[in-house]
C-alpha atoms as a PDB file:
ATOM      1  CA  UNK A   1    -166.821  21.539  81.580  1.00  0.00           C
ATOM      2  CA  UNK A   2    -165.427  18.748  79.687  1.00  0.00           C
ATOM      3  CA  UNK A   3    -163.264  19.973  76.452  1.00  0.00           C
ATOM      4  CA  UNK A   4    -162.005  16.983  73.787  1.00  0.00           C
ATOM      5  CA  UNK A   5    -159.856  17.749  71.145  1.00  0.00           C
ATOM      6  CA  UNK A   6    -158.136  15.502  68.320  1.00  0.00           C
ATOM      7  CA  UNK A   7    -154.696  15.755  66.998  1.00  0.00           C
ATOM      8  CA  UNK A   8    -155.849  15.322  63.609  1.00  0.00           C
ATOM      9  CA  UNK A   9    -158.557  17.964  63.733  1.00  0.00           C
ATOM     10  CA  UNK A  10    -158.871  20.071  60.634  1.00  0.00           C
ATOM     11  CA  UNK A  11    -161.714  22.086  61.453  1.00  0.00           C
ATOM     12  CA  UNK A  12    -161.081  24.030  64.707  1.00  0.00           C
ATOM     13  CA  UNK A  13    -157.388  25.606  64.430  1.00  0.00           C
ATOM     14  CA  UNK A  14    -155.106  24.592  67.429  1.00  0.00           C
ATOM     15  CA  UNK A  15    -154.027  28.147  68.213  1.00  0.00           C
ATOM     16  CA  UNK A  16    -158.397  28.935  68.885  1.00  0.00           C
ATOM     17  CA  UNK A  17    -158.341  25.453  70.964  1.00  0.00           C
ATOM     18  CA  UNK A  18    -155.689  26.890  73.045  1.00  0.00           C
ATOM     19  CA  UNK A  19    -157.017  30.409  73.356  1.00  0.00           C
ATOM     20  CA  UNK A  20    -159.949  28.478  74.730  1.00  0.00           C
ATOM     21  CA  UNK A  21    -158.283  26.401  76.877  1.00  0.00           C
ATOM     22  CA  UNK A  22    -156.539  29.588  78.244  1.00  0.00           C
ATOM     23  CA  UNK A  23    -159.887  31.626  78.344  1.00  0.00           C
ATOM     24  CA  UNK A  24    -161.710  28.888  80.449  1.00  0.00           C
ATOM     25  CA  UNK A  25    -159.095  27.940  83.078  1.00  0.00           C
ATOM     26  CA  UNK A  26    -158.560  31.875  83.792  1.00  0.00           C
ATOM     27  CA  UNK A  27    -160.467  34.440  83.480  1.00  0.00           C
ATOM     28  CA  UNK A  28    -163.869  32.093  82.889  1.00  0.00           C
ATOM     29  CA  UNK A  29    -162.788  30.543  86.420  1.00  0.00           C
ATOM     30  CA  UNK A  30    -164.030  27.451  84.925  1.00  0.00           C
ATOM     31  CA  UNK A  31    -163.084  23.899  86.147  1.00  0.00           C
ATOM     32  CA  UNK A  32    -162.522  22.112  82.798  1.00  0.00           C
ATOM     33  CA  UNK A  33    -161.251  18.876  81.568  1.00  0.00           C
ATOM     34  CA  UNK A  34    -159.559  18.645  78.802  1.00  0.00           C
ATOM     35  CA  UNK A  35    -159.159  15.013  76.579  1.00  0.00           C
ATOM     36  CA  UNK A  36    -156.843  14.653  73.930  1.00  0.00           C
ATOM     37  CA  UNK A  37    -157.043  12.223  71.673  1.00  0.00           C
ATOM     38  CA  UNK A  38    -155.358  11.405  68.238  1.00  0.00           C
ATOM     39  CA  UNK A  39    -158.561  11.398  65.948  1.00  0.00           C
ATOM     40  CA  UNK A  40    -160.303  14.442  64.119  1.00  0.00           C
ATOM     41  CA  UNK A  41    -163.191  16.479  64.336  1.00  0.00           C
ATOM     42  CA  UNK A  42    -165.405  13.608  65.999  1.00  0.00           C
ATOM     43  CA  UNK A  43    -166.117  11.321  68.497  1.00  0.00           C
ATOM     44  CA  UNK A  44    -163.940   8.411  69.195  1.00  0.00           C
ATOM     45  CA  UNK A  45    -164.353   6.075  71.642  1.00  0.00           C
ATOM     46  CA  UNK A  46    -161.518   7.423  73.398  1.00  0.00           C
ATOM     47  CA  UNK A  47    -163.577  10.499  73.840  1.00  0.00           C
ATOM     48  CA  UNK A  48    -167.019   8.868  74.615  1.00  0.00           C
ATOM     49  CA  UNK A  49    -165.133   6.735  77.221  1.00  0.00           C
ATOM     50  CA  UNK A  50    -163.823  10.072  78.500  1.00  0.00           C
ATOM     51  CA  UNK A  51    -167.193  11.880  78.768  1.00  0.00           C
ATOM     52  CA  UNK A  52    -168.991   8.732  80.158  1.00  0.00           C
ATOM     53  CA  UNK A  53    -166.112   9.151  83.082  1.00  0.00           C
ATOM     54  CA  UNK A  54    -166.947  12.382  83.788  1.00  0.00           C
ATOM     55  CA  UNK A  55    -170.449  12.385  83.737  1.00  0.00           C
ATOM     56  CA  UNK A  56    -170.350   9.674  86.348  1.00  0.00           C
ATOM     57  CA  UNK A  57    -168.342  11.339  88.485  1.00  0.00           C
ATOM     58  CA  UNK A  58    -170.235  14.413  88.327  1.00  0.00           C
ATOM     59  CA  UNK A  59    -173.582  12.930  88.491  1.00  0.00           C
ATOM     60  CA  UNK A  60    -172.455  10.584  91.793  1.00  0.00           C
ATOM     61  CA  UNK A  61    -175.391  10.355  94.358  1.00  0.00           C
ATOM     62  CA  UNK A  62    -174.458  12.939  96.676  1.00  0.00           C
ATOM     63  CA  UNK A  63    -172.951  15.221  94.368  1.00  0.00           C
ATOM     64  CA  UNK A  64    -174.680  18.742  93.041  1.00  0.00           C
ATOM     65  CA  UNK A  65    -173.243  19.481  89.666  1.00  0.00           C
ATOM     66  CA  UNK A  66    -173.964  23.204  90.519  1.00  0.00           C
ATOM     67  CA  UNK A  67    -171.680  23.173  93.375  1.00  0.00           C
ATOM     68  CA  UNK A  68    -168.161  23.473  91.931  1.00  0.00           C
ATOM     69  CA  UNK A  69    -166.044  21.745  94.963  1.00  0.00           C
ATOM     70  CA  UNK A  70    -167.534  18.419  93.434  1.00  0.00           C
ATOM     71  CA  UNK A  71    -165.702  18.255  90.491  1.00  0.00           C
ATOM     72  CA  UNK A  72    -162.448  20.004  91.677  1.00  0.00           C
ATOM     73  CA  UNK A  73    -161.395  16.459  91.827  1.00  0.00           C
ATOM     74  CA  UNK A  74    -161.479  16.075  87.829  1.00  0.00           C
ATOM     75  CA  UNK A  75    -159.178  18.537  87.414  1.00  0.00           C
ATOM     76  CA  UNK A  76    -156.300  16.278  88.686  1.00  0.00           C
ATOM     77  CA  UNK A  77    -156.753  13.729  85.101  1.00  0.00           C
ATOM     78  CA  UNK A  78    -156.418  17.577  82.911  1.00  0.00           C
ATOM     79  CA  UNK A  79    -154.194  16.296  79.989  1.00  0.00           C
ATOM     80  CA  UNK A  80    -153.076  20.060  78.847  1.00  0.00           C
ATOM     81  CA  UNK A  81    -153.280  20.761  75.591  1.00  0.00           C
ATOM     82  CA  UNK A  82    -149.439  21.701  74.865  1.00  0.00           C
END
């Protein structure tokens, strides 16, 4: 799961982005990355860069998206939200 958020972000508070971010890295079990970026509620570049990225690396030849060792490796770039 890829999660982006922006600094500037008026719309979804911080303190429900972090109970998120909490929820999904424990008791979801899920293997998420998380990009920060300085904009809103939007897509930057930044962010589209981010999800192209990640997409590629989970959609390698070779790679099952449904098998969660393959993207263990994404987990090393996490930028956590703090």
């Amino acid at each position: 799961m890829l999660v982006a958020y922006g600094d500037a972000d008026r719309v979804i508070p911080r303190d429900l982005l972090e109970r998120t971010w909490t929820y999904l890295n424990g008791e979801a079990g899920s293997h998420t990355t998380a990009v920060r970026d300085p904009g809103g509620h939007g897509l930057s570049a930044g962010v589209v860069d981010a999800l192209d990225e990640w997409l590629t690396h989970l959609l390698a030849p070779g790679r099952c998206p449904h098998d969660r060792r393959d993207v263990r490796g994404l987990r090393d770039r996490d930028l956590h939200l703090r």
